[in-house]
N, C-alpha and C. Protein backbone atom coordinates (compact mmCIF):
# COMPACT_ATOMS: atom_id res chain seq x y z
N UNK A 1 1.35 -11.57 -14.14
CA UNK A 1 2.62 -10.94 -13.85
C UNK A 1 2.50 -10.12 -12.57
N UNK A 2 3.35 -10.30 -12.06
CA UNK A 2 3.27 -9.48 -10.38
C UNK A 2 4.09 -8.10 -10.54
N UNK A 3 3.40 -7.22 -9.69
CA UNK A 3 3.43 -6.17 -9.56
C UNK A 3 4.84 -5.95 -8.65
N UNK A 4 5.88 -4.09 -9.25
CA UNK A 4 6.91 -4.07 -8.09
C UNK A 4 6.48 -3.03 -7.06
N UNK A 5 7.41 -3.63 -6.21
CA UNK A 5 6.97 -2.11 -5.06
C UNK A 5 7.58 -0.83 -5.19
N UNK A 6 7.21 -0.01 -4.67
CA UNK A 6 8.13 1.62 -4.94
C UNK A 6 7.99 2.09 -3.40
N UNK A 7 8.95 2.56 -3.17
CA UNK A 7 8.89 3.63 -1.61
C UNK A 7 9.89 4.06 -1.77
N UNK A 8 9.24 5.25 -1.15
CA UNK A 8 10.15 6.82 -1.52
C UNK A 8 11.18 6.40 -0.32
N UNK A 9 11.74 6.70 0.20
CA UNK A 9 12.62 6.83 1.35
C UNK A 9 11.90 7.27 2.75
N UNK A 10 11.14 8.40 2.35
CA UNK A 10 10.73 8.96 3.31
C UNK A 10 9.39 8.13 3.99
N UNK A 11 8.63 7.31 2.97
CA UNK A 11 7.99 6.88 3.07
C UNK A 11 8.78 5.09 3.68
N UNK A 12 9.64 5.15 3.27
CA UNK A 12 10.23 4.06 4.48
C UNK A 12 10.10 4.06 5.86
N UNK A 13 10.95 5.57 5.74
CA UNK A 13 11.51 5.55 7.33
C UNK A 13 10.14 5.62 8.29
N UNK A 14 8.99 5.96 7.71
CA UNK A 14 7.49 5.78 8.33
C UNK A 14 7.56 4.68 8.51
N UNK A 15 7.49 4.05 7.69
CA UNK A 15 7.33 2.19 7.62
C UNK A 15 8.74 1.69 8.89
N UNK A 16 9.58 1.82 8.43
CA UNK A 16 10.34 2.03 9.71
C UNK A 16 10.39 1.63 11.25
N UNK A 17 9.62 3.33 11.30
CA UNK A 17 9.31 3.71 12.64
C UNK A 17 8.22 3.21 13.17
N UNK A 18 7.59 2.31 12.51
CA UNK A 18 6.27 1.76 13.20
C UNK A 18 6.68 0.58 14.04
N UNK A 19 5.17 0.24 14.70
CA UNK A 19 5.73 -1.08 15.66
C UNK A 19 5.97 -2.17 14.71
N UNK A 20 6.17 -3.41 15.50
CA UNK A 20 6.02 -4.90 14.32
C UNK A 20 4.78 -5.29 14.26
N UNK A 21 3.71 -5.39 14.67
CA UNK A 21 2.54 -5.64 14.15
C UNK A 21 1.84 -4.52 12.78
N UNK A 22 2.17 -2.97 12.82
CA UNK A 22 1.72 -2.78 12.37
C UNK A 22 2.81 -2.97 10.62
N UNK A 23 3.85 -3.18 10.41
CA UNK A 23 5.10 -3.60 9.68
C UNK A 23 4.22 -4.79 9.92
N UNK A 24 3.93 -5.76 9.87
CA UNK A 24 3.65 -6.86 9.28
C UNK A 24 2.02 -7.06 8.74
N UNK A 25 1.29 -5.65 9.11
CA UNK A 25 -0.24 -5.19 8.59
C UNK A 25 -0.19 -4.98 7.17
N UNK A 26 1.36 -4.15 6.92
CA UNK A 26 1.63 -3.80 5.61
C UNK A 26 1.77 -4.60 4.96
N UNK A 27 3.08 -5.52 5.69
CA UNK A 27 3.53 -6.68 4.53
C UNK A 27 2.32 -7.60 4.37
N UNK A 28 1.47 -8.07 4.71
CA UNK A 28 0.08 -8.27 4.41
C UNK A 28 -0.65 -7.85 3.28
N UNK A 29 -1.17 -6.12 3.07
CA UNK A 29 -1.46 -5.67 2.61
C UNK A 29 -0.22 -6.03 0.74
N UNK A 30 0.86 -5.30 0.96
CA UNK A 30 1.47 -5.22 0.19
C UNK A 30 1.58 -6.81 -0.45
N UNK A 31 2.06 -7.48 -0.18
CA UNK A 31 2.22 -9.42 -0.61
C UNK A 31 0.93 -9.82 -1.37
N UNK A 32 -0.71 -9.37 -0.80
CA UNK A 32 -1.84 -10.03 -1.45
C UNK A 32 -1.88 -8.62 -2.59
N UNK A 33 -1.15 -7.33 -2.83
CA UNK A 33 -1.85 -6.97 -3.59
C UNK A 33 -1.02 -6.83 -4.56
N UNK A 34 0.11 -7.35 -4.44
CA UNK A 34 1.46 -7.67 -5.82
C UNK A 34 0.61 -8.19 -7.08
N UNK A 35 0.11 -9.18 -6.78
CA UNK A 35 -0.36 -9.90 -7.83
C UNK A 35 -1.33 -9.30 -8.12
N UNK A 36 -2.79 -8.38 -8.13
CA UNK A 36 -3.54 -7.81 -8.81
C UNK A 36 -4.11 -6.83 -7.63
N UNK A 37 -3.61 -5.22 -7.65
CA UNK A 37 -3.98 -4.90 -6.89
C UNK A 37 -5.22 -3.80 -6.64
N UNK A 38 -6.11 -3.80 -7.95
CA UNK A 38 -7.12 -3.75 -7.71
C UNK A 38 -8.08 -4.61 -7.19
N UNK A 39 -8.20 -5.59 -7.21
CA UNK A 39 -8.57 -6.97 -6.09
C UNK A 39 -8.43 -6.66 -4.71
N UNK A 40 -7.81 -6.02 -4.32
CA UNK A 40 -6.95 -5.96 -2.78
C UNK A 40 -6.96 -4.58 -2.36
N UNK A 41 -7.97 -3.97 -3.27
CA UNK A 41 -7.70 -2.20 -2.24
C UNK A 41 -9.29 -1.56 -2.89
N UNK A 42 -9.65 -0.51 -3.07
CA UNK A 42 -10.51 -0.11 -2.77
C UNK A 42 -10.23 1.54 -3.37
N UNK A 43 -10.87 2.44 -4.20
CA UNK A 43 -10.81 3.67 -4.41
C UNK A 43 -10.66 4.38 -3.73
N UNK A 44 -9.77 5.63 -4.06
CA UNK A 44 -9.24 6.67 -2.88
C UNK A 44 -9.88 7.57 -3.77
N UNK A 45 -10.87 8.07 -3.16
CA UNK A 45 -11.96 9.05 -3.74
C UNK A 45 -12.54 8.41 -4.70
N UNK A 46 -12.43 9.37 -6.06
CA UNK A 46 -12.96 8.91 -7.20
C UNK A 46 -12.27 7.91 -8.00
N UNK A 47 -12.98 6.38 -8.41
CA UNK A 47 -12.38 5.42 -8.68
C UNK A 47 -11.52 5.72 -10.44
N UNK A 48 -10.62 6.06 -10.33
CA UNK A 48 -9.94 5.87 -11.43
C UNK A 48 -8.78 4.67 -12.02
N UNK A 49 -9.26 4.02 -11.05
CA UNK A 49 -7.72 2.76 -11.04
C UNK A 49 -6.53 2.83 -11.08
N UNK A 50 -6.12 4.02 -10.06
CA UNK A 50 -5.05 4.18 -9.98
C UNK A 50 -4.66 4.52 -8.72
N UNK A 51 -5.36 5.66 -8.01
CA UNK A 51 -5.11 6.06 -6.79
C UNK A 51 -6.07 5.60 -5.58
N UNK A 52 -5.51 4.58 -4.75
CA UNK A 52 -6.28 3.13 -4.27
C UNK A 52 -5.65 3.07 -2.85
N UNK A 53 -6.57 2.46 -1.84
CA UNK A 53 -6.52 2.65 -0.81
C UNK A 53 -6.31 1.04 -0.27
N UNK A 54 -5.16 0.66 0.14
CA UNK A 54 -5.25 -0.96 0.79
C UNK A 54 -5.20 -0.85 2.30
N UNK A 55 -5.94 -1.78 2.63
CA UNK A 55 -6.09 -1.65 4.47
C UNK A 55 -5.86 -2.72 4.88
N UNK A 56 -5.64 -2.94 5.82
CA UNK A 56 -5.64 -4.45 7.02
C UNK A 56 -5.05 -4.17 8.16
N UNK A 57 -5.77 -4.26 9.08
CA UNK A 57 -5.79 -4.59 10.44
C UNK A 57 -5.42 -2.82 10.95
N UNK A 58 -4.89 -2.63 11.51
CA UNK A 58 -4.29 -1.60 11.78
C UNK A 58 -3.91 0.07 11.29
N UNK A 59 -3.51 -0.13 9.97
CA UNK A 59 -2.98 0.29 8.95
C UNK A 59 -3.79 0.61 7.43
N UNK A 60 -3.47 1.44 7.04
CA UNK A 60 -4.07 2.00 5.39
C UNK A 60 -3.25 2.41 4.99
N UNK A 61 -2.62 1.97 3.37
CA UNK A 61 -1.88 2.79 2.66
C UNK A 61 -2.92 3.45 1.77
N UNK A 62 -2.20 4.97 1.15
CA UNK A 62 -2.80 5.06 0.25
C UNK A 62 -1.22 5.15 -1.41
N UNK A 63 -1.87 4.45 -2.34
CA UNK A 63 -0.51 3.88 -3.36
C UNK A 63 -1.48 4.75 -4.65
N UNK A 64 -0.20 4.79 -5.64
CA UNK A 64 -0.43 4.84 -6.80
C UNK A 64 0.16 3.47 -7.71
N UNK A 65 -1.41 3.09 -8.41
CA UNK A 65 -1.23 1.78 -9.12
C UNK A 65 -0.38 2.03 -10.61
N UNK A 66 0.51 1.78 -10.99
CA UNK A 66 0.45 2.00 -12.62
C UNK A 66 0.68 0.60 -12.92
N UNK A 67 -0.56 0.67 -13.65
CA UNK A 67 -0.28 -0.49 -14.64
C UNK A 67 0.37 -1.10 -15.64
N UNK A 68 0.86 0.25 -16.47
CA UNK A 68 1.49 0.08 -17.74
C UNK A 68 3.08 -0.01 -17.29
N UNK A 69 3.77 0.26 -15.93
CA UNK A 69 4.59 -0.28 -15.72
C UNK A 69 4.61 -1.43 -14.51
N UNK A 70 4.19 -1.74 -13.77
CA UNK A 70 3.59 -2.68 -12.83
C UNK A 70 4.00 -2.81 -11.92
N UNK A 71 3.91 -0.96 -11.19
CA UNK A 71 4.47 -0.74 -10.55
C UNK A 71 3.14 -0.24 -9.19
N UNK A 72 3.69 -0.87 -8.03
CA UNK A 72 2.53 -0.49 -6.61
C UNK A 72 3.32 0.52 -5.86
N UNK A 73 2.99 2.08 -5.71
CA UNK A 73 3.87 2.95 -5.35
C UNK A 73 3.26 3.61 -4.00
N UNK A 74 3.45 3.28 -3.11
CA UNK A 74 2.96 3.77 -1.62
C UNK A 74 3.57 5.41 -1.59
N UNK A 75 2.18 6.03 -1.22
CA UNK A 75 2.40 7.60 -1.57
C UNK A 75 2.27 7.71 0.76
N UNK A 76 1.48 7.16 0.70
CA UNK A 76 0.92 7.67 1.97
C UNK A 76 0.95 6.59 2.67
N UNK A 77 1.22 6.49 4.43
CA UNK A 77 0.57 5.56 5.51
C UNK A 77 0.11 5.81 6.52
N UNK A 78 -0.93 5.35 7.14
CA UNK A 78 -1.86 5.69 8.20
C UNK A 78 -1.72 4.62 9.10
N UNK A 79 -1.65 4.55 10.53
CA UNK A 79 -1.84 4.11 11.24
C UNK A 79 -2.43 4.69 12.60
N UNK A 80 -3.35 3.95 13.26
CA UNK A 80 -4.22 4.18 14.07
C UNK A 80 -4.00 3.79 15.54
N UNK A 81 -2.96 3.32 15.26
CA UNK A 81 -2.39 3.13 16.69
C UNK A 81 -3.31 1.71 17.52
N UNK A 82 -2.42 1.01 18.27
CA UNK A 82 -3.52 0.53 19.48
C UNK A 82 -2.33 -0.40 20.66
């Protein structure tokens, strides 16, 4: 069963305001980790399976996973510019 997405608003208009490469780093990130997204990200600190770090190319989100509703909730985004 595939996972939904969540973004706050504010956390849009980040997503937004970025260039198109790095908007298509995400949709990357976000698309391979619908379907199981501990597979596709990596612990944000201490591994609890929930608060998880997905990266590619450019870009790092950091999301909250819940499982019990199956839901991928982007808290944070980083980009590094180039």
């Amino acid at each position: 069963m595939t996972y939904r997405l969540r973004l706050d608003p504010t956390v849009h208009a980040i997503y937004a305001a970025l260039p198109e490469q790095a908007r298509r780093d995400i949709a990357v990130i976000l698309l391979d980790a619908l379907e199981d997204p501990l597979a596709h990200s990596t612990p944000y600190g201490e591994d609890d399976g929930i608060m998880r770090t997905l990266a590619h190319g450019y870009v790092a989100l950091a999301a909250l996973i819940g499982h019990e509703s199956r839901t991928i909730t982007v808290v944070q985004i980083n980009y590094v510019g180039r």
